[in-house]
N, C-alpha and C. Protein backbone atom coordinates (compact mmCIF):
# COMPACT_ATOMS: atom_id res chain seq x y z
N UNK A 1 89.35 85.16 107.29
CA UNK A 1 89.50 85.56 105.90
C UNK A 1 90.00 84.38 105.08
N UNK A 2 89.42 84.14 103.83
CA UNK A 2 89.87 83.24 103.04
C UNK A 2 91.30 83.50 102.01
N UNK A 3 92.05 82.68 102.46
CA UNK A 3 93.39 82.83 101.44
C UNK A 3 93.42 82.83 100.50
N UNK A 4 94.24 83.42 99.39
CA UNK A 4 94.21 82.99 97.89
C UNK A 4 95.44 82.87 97.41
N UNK A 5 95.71 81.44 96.99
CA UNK A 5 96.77 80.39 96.92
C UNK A 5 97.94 80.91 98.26
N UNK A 6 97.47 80.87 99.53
CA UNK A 6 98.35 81.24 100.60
C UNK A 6 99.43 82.49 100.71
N UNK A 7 98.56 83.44 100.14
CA UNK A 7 99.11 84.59 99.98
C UNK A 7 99.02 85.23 101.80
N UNK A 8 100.14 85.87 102.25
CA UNK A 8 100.07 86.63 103.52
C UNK A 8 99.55 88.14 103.15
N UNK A 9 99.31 88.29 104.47
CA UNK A 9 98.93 89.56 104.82
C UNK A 9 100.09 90.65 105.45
N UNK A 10 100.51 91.38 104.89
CA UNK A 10 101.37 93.01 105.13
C UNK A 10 100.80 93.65 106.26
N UNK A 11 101.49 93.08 107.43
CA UNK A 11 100.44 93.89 108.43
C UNK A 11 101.22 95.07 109.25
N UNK A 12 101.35 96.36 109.55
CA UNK A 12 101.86 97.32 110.12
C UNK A 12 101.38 97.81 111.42
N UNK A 13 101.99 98.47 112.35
CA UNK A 13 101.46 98.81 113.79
C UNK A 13 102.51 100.48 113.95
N UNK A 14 102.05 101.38 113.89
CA UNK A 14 102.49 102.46 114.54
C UNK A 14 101.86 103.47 115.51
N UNK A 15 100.69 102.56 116.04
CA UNK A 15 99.62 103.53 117.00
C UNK A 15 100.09 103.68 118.20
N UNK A 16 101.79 103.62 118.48
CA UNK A 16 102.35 103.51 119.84
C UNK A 16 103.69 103.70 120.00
N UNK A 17 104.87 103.43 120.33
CA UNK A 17 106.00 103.57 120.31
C UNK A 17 106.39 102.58 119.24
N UNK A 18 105.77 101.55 119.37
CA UNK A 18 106.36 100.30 118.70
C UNK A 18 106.19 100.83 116.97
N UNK A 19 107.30 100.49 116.47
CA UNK A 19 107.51 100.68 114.57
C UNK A 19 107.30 99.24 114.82
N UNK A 20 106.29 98.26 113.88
CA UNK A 20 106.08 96.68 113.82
C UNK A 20 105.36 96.94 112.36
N UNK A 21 106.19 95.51 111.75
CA UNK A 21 105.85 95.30 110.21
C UNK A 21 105.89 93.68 110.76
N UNK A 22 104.93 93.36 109.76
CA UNK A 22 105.09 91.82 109.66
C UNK A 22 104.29 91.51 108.27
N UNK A 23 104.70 89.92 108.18
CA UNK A 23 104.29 89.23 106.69
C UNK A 23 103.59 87.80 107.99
N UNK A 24 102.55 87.86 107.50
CA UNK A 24 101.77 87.21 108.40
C UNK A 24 100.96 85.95 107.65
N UNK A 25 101.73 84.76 107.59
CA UNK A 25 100.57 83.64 106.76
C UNK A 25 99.82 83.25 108.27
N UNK A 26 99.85 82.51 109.49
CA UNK A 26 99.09 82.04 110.39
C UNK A 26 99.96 82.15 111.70
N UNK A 27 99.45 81.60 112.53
CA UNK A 27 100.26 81.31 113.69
C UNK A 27 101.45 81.12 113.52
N UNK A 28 101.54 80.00 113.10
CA UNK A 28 102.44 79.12 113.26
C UNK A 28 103.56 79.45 111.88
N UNK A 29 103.02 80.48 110.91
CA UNK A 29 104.28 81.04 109.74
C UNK A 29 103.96 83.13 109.97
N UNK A 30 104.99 83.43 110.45
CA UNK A 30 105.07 84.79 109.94
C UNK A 30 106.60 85.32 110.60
N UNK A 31 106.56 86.75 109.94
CA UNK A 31 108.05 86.77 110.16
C UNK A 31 107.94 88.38 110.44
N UNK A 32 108.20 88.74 111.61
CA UNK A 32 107.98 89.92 112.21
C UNK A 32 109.76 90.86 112.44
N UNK A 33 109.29 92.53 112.42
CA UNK A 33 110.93 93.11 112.66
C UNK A 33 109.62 94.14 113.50
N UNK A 34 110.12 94.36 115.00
CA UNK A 34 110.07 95.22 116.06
C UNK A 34 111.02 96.19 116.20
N UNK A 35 110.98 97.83 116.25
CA UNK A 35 111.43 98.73 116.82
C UNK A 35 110.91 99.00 117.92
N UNK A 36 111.33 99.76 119.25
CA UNK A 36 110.76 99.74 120.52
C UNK A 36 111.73 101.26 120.44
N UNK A 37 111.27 102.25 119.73
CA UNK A 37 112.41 103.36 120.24
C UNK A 37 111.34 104.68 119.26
N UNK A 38 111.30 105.46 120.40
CA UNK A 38 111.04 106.79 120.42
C UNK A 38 110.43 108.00 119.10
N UNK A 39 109.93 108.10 118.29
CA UNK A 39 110.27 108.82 117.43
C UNK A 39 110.89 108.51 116.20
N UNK A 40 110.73 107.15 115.99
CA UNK A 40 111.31 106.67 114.74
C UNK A 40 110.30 106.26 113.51
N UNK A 41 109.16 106.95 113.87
CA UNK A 41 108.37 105.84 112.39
C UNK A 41 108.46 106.86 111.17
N UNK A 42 108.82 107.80 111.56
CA UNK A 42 109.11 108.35 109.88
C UNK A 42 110.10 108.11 108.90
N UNK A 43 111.17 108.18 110.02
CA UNK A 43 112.64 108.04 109.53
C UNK A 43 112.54 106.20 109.09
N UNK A 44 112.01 105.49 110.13
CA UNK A 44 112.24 104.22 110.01
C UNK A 44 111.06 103.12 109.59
N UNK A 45 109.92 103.64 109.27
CA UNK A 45 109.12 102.12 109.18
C UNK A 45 108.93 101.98 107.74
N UNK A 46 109.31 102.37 106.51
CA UNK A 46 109.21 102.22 104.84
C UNK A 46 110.66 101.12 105.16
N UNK A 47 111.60 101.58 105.84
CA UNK A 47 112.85 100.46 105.88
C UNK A 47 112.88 98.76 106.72
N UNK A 48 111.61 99.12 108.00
CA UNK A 48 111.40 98.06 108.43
C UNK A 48 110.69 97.32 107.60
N UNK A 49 109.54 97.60 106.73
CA UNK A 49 108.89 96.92 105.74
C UNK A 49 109.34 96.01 104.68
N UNK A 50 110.29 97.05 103.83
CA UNK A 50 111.00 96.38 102.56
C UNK A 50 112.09 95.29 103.59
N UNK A 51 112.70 95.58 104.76
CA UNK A 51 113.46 94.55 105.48
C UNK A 51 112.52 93.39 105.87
N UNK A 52 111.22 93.11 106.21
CA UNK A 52 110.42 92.09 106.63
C UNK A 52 110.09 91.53 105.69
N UNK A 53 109.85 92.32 104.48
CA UNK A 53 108.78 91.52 103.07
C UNK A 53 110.72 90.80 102.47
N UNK A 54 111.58 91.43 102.64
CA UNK A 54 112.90 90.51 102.30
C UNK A 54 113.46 88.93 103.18
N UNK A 55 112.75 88.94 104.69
CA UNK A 55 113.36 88.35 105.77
C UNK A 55 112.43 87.17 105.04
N UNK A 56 111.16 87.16 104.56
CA UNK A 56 110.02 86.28 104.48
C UNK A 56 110.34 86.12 102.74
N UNK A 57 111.04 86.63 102.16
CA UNK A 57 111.00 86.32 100.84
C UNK A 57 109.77 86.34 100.02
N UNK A 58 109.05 87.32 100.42
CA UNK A 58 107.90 87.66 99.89
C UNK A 58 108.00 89.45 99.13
N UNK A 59 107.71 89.07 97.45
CA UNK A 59 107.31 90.45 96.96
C UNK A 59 106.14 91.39 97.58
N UNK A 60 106.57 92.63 97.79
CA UNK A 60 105.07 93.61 98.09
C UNK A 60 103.84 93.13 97.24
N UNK A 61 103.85 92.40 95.86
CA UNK A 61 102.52 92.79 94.98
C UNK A 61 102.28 90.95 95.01
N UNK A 62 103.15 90.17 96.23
CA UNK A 62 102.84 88.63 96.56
C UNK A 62 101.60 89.03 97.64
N UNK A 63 101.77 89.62 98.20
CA UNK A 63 100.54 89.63 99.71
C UNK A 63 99.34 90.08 99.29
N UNK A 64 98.57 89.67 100.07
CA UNK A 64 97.19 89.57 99.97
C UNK A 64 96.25 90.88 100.17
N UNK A 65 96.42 91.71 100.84
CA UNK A 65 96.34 92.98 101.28
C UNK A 65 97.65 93.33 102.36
N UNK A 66 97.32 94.78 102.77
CA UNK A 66 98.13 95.17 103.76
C UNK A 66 96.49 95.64 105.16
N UNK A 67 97.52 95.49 106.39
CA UNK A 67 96.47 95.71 107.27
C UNK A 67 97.28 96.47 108.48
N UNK A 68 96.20 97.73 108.69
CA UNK A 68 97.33 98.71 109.57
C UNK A 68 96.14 98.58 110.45
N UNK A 69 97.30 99.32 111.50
CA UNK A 69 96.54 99.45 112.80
C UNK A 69 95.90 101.11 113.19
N UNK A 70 94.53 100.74 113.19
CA UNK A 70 93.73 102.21 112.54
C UNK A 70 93.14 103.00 113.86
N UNK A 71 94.08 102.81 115.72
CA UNK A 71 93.78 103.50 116.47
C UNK A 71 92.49 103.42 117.28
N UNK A 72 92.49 103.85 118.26
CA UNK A 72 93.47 104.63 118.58
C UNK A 72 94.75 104.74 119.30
N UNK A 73 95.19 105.87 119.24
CA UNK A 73 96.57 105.74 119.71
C UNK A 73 97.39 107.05 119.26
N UNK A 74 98.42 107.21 119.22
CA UNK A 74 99.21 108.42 118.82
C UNK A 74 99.17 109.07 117.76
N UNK A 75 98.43 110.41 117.85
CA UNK A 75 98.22 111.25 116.57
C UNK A 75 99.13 110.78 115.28
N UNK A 76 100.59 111.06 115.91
CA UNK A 76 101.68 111.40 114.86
C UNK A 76 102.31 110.08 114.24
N UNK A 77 101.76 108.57 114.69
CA UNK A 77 102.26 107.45 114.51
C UNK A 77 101.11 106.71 113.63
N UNK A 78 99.99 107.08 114.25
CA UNK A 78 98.78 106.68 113.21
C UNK A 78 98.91 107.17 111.97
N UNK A 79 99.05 108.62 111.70
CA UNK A 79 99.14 109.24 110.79
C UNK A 79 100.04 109.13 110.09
N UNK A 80 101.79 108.31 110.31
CA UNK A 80 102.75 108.26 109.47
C UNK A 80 102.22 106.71 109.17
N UNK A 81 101.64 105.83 110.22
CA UNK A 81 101.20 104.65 109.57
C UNK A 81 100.62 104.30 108.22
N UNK A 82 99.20 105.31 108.40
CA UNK A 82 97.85 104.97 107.40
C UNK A 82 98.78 105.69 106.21
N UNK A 83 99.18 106.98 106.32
CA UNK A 83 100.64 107.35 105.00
C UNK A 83 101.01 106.85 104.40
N UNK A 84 101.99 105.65 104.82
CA UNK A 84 102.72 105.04 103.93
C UNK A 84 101.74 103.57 103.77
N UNK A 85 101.09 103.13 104.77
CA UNK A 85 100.68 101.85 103.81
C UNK A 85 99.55 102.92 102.78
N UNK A 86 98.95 103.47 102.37
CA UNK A 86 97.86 104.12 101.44
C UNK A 86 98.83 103.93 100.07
N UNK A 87 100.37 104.67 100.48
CA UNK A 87 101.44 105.30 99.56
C UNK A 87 100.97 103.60 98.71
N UNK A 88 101.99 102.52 99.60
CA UNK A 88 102.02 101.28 99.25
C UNK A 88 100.78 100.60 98.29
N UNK A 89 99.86 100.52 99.36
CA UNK A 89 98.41 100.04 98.21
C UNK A 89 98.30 100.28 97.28
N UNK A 90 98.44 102.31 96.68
CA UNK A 90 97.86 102.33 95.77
C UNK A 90 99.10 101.88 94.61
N UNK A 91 100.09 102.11 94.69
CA UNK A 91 101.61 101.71 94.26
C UNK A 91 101.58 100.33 93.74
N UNK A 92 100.79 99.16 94.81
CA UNK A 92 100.87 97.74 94.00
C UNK A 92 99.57 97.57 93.61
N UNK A 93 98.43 98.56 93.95
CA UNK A 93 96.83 98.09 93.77
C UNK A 93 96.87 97.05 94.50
N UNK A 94 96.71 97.19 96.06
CA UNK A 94 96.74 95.83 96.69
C UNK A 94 95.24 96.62 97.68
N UNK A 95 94.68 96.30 97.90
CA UNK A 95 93.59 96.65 99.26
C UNK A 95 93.96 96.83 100.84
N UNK A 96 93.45 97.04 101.70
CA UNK A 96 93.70 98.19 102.59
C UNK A 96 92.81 97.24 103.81
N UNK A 97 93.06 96.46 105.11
CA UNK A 97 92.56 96.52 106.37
C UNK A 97 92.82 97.67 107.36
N UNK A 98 91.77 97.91 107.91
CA UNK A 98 91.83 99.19 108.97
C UNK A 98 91.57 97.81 110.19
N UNK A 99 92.40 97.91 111.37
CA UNK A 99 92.52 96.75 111.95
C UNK A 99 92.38 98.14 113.69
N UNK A 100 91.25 97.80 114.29
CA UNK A 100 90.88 98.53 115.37
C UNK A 100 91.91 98.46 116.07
N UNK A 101 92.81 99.04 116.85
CA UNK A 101 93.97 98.62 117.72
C UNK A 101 93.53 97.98 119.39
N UNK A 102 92.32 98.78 120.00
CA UNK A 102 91.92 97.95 120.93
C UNK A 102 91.37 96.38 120.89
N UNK A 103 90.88 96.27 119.08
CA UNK A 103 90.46 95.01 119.18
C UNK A 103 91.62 93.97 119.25
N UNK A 104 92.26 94.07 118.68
CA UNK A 104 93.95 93.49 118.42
C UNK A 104 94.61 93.38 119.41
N UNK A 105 94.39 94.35 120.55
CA UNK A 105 94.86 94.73 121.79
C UNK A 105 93.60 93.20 122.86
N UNK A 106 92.84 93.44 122.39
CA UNK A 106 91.56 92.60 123.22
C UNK A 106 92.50 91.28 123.28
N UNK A 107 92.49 90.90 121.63
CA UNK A 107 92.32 89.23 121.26
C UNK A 107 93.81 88.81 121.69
N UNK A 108 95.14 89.55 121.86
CA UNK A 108 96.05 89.35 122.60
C UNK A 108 95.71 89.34 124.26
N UNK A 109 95.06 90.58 124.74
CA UNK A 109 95.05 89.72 126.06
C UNK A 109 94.14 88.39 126.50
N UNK A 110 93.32 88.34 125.47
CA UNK A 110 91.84 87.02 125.72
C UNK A 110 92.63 86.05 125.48
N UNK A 111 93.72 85.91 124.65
CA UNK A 111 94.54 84.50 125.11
C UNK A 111 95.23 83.91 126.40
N UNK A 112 95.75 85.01 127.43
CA UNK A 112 95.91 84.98 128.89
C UNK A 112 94.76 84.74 129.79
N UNK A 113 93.13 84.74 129.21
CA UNK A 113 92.28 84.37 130.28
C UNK A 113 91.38 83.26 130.21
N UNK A 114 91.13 82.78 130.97
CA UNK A 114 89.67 82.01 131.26
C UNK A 114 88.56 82.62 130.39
N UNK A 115 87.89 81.47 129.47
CA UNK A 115 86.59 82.00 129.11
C UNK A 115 86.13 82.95 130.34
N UNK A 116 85.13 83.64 129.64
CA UNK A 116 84.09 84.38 130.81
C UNK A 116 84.85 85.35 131.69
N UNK A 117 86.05 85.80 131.58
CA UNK A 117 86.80 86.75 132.40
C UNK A 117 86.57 88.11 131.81
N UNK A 118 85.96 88.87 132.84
CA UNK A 118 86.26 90.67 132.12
C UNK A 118 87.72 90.95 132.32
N UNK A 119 88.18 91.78 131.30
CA UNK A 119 89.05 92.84 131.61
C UNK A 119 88.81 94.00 130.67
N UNK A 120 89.57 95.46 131.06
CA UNK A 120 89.54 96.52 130.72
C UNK A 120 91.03 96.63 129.93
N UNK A 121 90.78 97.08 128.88
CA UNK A 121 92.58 98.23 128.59
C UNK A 121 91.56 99.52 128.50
N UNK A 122 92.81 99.68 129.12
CA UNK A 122 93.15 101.46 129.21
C UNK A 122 94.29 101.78 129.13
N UNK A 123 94.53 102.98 127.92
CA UNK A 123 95.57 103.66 127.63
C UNK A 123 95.44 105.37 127.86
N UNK A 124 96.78 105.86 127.83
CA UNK A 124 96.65 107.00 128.15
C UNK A 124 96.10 107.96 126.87
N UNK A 125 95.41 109.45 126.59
CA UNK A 125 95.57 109.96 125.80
C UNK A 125 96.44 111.22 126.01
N UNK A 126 96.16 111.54 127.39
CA UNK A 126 96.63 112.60 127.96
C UNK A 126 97.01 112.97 129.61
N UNK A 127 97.63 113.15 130.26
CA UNK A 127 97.72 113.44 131.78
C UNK A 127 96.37 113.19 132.22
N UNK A 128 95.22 113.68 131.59
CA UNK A 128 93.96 113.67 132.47
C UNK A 128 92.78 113.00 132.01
N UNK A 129 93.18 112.01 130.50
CA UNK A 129 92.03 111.48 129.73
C UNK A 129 92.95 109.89 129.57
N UNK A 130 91.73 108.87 129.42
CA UNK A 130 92.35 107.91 128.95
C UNK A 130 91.39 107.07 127.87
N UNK A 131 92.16 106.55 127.13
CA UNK A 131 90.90 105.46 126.35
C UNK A 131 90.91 104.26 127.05
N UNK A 132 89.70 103.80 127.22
CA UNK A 132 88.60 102.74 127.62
C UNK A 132 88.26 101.68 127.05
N UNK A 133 87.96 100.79 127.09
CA UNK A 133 86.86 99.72 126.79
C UNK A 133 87.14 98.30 127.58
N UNK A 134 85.93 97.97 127.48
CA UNK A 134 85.57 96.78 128.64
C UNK A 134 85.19 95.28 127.77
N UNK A 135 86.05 94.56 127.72
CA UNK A 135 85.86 93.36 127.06
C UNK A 135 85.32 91.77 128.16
N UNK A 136 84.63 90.81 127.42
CA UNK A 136 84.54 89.66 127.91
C UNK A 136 84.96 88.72 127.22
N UNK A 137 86.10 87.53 127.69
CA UNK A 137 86.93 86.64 127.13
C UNK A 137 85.90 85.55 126.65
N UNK A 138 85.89 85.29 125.42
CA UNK A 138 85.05 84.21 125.28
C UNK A 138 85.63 83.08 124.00
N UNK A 139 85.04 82.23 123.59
CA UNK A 139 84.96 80.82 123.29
C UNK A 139 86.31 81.51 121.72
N UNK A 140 85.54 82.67 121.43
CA UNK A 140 85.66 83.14 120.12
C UNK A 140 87.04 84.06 119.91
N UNK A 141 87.48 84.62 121.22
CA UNK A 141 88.20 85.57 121.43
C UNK A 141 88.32 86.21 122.65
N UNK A 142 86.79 87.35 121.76
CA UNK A 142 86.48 88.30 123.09
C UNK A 142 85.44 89.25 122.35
N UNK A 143 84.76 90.01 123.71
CA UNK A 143 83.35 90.67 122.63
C UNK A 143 83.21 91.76 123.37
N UNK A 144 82.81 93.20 123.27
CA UNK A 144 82.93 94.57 123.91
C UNK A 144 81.55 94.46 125.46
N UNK A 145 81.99 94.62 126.24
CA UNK A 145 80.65 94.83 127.14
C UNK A 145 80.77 96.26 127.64
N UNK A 146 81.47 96.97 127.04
CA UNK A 146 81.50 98.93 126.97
C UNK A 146 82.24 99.34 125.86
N UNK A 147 81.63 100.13 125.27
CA UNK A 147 82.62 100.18 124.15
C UNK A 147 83.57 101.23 123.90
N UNK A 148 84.47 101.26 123.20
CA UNK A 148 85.55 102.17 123.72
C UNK A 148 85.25 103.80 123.87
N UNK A 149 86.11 104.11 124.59
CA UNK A 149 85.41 105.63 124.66
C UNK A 149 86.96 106.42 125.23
N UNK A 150 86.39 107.78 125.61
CA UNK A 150 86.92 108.46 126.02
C UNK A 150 87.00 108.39 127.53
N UNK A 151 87.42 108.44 128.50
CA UNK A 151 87.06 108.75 130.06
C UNK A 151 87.81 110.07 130.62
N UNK A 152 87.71 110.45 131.92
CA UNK A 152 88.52 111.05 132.48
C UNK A 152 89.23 109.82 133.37
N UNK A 153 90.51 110.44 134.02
CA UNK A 153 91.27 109.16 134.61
C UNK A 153 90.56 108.95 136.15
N UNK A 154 90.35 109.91 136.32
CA UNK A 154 89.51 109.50 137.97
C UNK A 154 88.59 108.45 138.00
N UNK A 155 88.16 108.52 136.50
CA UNK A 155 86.96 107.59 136.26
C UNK A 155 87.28 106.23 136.32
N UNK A 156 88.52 105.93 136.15
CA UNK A 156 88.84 104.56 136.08
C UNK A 156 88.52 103.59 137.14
N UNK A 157 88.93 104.15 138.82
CA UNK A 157 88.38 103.37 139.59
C UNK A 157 87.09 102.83 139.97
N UNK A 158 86.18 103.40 139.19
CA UNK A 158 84.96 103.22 139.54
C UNK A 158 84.49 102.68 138.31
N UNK A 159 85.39 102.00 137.75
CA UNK A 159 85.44 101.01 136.56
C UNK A 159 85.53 99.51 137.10
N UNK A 160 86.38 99.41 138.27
CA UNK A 160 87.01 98.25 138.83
C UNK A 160 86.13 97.63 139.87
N UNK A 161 85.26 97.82 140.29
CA UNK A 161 84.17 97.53 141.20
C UNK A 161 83.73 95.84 140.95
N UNK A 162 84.14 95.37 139.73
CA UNK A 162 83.88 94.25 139.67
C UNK A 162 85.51 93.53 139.35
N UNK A 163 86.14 93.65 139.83
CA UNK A 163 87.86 93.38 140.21
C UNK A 163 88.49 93.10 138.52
N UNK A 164 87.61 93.53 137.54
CA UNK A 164 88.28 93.35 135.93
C UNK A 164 89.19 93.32 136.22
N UNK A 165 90.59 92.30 135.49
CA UNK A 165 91.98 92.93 135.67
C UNK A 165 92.02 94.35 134.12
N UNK A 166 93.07 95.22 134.30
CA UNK A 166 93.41 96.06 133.59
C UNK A 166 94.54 96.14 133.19
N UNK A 167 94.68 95.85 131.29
CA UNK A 167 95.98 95.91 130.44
C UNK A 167 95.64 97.54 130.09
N UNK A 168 97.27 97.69 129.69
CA UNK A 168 97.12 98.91 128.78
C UNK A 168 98.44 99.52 130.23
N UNK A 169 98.89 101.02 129.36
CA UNK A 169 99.70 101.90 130.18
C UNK A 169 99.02 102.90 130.86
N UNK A 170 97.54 102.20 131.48
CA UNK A 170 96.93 102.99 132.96
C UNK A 170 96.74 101.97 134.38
N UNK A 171 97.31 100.88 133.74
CA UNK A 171 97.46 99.52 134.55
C UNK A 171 97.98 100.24 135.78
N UNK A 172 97.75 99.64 136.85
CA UNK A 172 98.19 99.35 138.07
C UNK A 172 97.81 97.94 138.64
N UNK A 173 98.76 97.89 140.10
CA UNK A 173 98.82 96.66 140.99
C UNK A 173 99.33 95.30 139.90
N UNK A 174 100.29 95.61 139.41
CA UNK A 174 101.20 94.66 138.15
C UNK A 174 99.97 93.78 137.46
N UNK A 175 99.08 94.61 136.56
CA UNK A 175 98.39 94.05 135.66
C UNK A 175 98.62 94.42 134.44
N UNK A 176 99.91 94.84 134.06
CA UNK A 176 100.02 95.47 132.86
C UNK A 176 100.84 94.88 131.97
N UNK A 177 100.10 95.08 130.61
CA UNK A 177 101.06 93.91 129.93
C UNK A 177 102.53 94.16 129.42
N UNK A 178 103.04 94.06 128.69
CA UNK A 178 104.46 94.01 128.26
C UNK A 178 104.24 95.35 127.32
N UNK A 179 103.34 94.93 126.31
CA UNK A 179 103.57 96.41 125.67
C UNK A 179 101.75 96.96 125.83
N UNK A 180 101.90 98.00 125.02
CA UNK A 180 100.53 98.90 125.27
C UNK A 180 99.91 99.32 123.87
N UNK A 181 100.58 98.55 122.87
CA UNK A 181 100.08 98.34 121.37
C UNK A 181 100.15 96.90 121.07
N UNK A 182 99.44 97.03 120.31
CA UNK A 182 99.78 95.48 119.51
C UNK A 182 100.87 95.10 118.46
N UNK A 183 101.37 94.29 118.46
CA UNK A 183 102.66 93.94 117.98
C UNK A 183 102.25 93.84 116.10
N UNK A 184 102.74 94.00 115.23
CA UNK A 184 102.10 94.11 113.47
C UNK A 184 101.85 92.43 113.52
N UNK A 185 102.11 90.99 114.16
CA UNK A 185 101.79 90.24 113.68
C UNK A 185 100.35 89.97 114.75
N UNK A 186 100.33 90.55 116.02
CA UNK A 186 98.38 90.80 116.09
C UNK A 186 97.75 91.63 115.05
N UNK A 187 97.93 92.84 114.55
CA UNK A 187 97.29 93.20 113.75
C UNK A 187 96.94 92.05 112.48
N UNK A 188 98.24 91.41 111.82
CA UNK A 188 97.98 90.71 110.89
C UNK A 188 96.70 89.48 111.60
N UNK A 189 97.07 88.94 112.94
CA UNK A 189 96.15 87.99 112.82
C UNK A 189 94.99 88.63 112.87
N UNK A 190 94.99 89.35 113.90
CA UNK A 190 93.25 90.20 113.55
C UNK A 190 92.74 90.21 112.28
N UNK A 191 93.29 90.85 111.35
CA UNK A 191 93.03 91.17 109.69
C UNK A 191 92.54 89.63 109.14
N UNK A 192 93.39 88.64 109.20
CA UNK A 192 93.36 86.80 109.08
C UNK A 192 91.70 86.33 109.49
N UNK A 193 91.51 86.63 110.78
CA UNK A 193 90.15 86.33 111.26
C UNK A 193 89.30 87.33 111.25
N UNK A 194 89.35 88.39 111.40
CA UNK A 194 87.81 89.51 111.19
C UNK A 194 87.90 90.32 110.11
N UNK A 195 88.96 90.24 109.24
CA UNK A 195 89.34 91.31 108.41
C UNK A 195 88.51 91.50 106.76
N UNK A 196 87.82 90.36 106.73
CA UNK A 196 87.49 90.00 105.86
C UNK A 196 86.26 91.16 104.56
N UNK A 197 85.75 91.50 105.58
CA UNK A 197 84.35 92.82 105.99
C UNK A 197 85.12 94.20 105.11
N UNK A 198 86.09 94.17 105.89
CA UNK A 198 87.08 95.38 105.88
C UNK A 198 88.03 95.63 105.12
N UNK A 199 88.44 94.60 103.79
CA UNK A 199 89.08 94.86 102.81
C UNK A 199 88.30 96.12 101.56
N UNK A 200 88.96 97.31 101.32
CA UNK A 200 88.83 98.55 100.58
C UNK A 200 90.39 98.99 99.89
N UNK A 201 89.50 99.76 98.82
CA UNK A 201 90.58 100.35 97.87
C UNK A 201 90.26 101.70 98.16
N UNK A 202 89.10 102.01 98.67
CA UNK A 202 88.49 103.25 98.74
C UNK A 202 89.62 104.38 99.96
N UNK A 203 90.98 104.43 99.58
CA UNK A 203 91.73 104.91 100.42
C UNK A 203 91.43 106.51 100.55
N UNK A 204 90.09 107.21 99.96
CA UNK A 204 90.03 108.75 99.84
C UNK A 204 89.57 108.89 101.72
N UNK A 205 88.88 107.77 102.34
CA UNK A 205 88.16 107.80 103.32
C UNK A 205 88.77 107.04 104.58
N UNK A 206 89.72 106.10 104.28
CA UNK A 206 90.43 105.72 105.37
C UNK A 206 91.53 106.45 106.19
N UNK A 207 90.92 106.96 107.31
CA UNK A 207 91.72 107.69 107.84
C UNK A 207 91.77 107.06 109.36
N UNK A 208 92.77 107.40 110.59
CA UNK A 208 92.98 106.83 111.74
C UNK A 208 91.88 107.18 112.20
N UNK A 209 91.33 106.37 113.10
CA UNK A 209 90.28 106.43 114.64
C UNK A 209 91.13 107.17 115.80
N UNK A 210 90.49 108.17 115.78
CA UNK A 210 91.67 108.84 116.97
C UNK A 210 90.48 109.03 118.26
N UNK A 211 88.96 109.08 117.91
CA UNK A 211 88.12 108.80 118.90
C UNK A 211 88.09 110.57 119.34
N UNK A 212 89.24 111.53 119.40
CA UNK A 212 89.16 112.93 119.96
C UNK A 212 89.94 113.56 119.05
N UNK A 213 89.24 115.14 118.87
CA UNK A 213 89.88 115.94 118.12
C UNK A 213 90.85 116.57 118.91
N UNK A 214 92.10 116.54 118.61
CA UNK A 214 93.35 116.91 119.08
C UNK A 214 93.69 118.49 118.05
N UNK A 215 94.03 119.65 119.38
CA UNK A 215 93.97 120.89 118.74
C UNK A 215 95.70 121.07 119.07
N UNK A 216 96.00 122.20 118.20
CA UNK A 216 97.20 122.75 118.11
C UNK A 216 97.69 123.63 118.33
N UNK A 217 98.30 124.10 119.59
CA UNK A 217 98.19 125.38 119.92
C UNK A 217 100.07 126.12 119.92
């Protein structure tokens, strides 16, 4: 994405346990605040925000867009996510990245491999379902060679036939990474390099990728 006069990107992550806000100019400048606790993004991520856009000395209506992480991942975290950044956008008229969470999830682990390496994340959705997808590490990042889906979990081993290693919280045999979302300053870089496509005001239609309809009983 092209900058304008080095304005950052507002990037948010609640598709997981993790509450993550960040003010994201590049690699090498951004200024991130991590929660790692339970049940907090309602009560807590409007406070981690205004605390990150203060740590970086950057106004809300200074950044360039905001870019959330649009799932999948946890009904109730996606949904307090896309909430308040929408609240935000339309509040400064700033535009809107929907930032895939497996892709964000990809381009963090494709920095741990060898060009040309498969791996899988898989996360849980449920005791007996998990989300999927099958990436190849390349020059660029990384590029889908299955694309994400739904599975059952039995299905997973007969995923591994070609020894992929596997990130995500369905990992086994210590291939699993540290966390099982992406941290708000992957989202921001994601948004930085592919996001470009994906800048909208059209917030009547942005809603989370949850991939399955989740019922309420």
């Amino acid at each position: 994405m092209k900058k304008s006069e080095n304005k950052p990107i507002l990037a948010v992550e609640t598709s997981g346990e993790l509450c993550s806000a960040a003010v994201y100019f590049d690699d090498s400048r951004y200024t991130e605040i991590n929660l790692m606790l339970k049940h907090v993004h309602s009560e807590k991520l409007l406070e981690v925000i205004d605390q990150v856009l203060n740590s970086a000395g950057v106004g809300l209506k200074e950044v360039l867009a905001i870019a959330i992480s649009s799932g999948p991942g946890s009904f109730t975290g996606l949904r307090i996510g896309m909430s308040a950044v929408k609240g935000l956008a339309i509040g400064s008229e700033l535009p809107v990245i929907a930032v895939p969470t497996f892709e964000a999830l990809a381009l963090q682990a494709s920095s741990y491999m060898a060009e040309g390496s498969k791996f899988i994340i898989a996360n849980k959705v449920n005791v007996e379902e998990l989300y999927y997808a099958k990436f190849l590490s390349t020059k660029e990042g990384c590029q889908f060679l299955e694309p994400l889906q739904v599975i059952e979990k039995g299905d997973l081993n007969q995923k591994l036939e070609d020894g992929s290693l596997v990130f995500g919280n369905a990992a086994k045999n210590g291939n699993k990474m540290p966390v099982v979302s992406p941290s708000a300053s992957l989202i921001g870089k994601w948004a930085y390099l592919f996001g470009k496509d994906l800048l909208t005001y059209n917030f009547d239609f942005l809603e989370p990728a949850y991939l399955k309809n989740f019922m309420v009983r």
